[in-house]
N, C-alpha and C. Protein backbone atom coordinates (compact mmCIF):
# COMPACT_ATOMS: atom_id res chain seq x y z
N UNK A 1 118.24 91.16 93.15
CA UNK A 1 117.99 90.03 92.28
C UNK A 1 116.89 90.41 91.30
N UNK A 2 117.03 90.12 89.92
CA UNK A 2 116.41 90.09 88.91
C UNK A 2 115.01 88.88 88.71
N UNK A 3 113.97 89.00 88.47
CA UNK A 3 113.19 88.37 88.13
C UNK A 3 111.89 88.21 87.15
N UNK A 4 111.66 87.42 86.56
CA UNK A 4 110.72 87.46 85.58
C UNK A 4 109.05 86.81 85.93
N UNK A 5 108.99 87.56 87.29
CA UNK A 5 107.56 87.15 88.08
C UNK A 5 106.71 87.64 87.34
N UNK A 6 106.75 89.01 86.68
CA UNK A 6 105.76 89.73 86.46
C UNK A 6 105.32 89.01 85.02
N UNK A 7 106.48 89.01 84.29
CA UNK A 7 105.66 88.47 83.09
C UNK A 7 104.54 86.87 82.67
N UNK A 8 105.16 86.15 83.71
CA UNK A 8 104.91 84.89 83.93
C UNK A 8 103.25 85.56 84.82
N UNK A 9 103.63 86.01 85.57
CA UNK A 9 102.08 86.11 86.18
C UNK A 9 100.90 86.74 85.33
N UNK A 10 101.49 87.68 84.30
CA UNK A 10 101.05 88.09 83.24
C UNK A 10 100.81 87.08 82.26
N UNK A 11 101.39 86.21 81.89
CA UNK A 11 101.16 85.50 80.70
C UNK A 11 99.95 84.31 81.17
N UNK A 12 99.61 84.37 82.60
CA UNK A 12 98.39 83.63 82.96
C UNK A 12 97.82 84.19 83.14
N UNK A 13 97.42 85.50 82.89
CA UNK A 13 96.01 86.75 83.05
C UNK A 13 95.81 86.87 84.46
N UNK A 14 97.22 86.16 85.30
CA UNK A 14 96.50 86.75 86.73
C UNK A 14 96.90 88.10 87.59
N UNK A 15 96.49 88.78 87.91
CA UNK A 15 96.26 89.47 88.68
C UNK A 15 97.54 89.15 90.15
N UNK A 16 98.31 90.26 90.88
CA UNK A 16 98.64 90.31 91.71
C UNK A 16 98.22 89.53 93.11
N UNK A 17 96.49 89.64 93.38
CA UNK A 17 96.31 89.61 94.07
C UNK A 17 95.77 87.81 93.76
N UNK A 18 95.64 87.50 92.89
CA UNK A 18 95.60 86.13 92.39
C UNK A 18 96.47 85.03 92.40
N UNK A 19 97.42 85.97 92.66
CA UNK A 19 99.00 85.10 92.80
C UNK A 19 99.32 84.93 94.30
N UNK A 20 99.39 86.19 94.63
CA UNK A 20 99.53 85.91 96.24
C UNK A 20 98.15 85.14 96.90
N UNK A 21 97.33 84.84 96.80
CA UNK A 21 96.40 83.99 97.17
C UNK A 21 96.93 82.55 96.84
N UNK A 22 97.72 82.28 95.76
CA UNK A 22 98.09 80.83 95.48
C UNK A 22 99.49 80.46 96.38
N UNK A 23 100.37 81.51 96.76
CA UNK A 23 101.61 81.27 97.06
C UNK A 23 101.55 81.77 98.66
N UNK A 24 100.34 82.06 99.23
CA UNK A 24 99.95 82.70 100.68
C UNK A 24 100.64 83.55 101.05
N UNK A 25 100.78 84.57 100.18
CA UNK A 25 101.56 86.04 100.91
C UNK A 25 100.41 87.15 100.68
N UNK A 26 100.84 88.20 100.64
CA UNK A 26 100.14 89.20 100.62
C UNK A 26 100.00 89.67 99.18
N UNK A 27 99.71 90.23 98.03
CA UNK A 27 99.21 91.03 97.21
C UNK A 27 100.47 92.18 96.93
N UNK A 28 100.82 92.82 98.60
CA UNK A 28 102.01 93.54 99.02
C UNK A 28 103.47 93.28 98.41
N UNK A 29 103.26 91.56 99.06
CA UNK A 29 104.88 91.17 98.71
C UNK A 29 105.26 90.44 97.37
N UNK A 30 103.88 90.01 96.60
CA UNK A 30 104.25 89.87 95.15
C UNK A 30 104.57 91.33 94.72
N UNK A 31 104.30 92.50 95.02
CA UNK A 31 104.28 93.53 94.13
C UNK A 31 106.07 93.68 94.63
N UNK A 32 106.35 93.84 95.80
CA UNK A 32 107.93 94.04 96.01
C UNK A 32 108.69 93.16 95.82
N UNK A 33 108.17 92.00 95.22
CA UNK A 33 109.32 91.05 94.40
C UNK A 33 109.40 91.11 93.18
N UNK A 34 108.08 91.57 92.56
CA UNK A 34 108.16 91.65 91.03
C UNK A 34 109.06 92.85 91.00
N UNK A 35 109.35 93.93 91.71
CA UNK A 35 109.91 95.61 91.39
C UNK A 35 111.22 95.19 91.97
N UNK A 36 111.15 94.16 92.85
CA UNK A 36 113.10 93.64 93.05
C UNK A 36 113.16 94.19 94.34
N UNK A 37 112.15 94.80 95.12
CA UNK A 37 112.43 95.36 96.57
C UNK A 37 112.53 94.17 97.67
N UNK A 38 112.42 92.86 97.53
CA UNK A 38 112.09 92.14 98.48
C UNK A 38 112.61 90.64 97.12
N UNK A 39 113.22 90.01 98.03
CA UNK A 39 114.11 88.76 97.54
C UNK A 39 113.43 87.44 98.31
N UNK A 40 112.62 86.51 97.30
CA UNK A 40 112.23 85.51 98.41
C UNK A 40 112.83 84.80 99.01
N UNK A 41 112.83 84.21 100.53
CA UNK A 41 113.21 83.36 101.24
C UNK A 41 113.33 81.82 100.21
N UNK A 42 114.11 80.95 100.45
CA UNK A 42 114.06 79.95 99.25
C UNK A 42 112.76 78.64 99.73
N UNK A 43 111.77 78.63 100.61
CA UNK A 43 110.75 78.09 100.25
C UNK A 43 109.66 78.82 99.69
N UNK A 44 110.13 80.30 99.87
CA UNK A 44 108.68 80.39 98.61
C UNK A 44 109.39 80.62 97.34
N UNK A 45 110.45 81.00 97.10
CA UNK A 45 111.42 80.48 96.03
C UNK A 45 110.72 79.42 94.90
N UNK A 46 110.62 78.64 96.06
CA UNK A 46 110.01 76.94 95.41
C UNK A 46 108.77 76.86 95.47
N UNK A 47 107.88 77.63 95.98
CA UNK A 47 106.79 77.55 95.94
C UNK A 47 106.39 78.49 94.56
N UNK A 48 107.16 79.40 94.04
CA UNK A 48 106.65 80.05 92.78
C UNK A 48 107.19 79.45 91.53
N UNK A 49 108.21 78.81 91.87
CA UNK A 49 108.70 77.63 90.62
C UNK A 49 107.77 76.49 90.79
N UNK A 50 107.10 76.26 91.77
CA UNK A 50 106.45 74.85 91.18
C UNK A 50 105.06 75.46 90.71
N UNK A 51 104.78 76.67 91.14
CA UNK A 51 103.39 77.03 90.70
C UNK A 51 103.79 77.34 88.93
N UNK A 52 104.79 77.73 88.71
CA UNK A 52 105.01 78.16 87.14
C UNK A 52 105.49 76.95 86.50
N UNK A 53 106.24 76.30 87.09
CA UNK A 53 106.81 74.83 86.61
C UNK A 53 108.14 75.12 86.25
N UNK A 54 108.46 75.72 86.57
CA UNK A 54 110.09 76.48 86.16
C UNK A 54 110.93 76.01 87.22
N UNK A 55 112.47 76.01 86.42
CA UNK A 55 113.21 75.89 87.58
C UNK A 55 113.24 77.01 88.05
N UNK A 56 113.86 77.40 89.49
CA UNK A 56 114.02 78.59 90.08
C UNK A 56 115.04 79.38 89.44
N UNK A 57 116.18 78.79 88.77
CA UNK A 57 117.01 79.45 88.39
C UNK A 57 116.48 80.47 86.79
N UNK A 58 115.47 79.82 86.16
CA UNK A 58 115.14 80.08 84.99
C UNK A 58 113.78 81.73 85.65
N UNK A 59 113.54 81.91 86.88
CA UNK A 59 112.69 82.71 86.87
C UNK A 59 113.60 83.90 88.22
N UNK A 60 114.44 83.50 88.55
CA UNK A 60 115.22 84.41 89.29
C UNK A 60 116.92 84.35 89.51
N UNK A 61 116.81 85.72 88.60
CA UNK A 61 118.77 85.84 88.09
C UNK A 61 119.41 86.89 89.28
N UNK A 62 120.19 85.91 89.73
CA UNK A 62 121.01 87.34 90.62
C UNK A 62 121.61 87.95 90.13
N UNK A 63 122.24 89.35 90.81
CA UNK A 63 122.63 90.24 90.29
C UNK A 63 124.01 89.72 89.92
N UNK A 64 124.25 89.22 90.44
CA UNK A 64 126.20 88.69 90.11
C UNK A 64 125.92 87.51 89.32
N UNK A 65 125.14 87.09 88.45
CA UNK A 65 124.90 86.09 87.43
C UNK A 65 126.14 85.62 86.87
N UNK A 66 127.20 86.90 86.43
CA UNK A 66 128.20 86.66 85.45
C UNK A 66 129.52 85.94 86.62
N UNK A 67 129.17 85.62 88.04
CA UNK A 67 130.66 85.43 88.58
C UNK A 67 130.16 83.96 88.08
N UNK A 68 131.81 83.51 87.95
CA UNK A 68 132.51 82.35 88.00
C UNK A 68 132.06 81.27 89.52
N UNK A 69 132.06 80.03 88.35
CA UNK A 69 131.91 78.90 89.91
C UNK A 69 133.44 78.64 91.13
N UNK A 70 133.32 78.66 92.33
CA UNK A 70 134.60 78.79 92.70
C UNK A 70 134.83 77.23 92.88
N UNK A 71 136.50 77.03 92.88
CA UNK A 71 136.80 75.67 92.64
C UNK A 71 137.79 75.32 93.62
């Protein structure tokens, strides 16, 4: 999964370890979500959309973005 953590955490001058202090993980696991190694569980999902104010969908694109809704 694709995500736009880094820039968003960037565009508030914070720091890695500034972020994971707000969202209670490690420093560790912001860095392996921003590089795409580690996919959040969907409450901290929601815990980094409400800290940015974003929907979740607007800050994390899966890789299969382009499939079709099934009907």
């Amino acid at each position: 999964m694709n995500n736009h953590l880094k820039a968003l955490r960037e565009s508030r001058g914070w720091t890695q370890g500034n972020l994971a202090d707000q969202l209670g993980v490690s420093r560790q696991t912001v860095n392996a979500l921003e590089t795409g190694r580690y996919d959040p569980a969907l409450p901290l999902a929601f815990r980094i959309a409400r800290l940015f104010d974003k929907p979740i969908e607007s800050i994390f694109i899966p890789d299969d973005a382009d499939v079709t809704t099934e009907r």
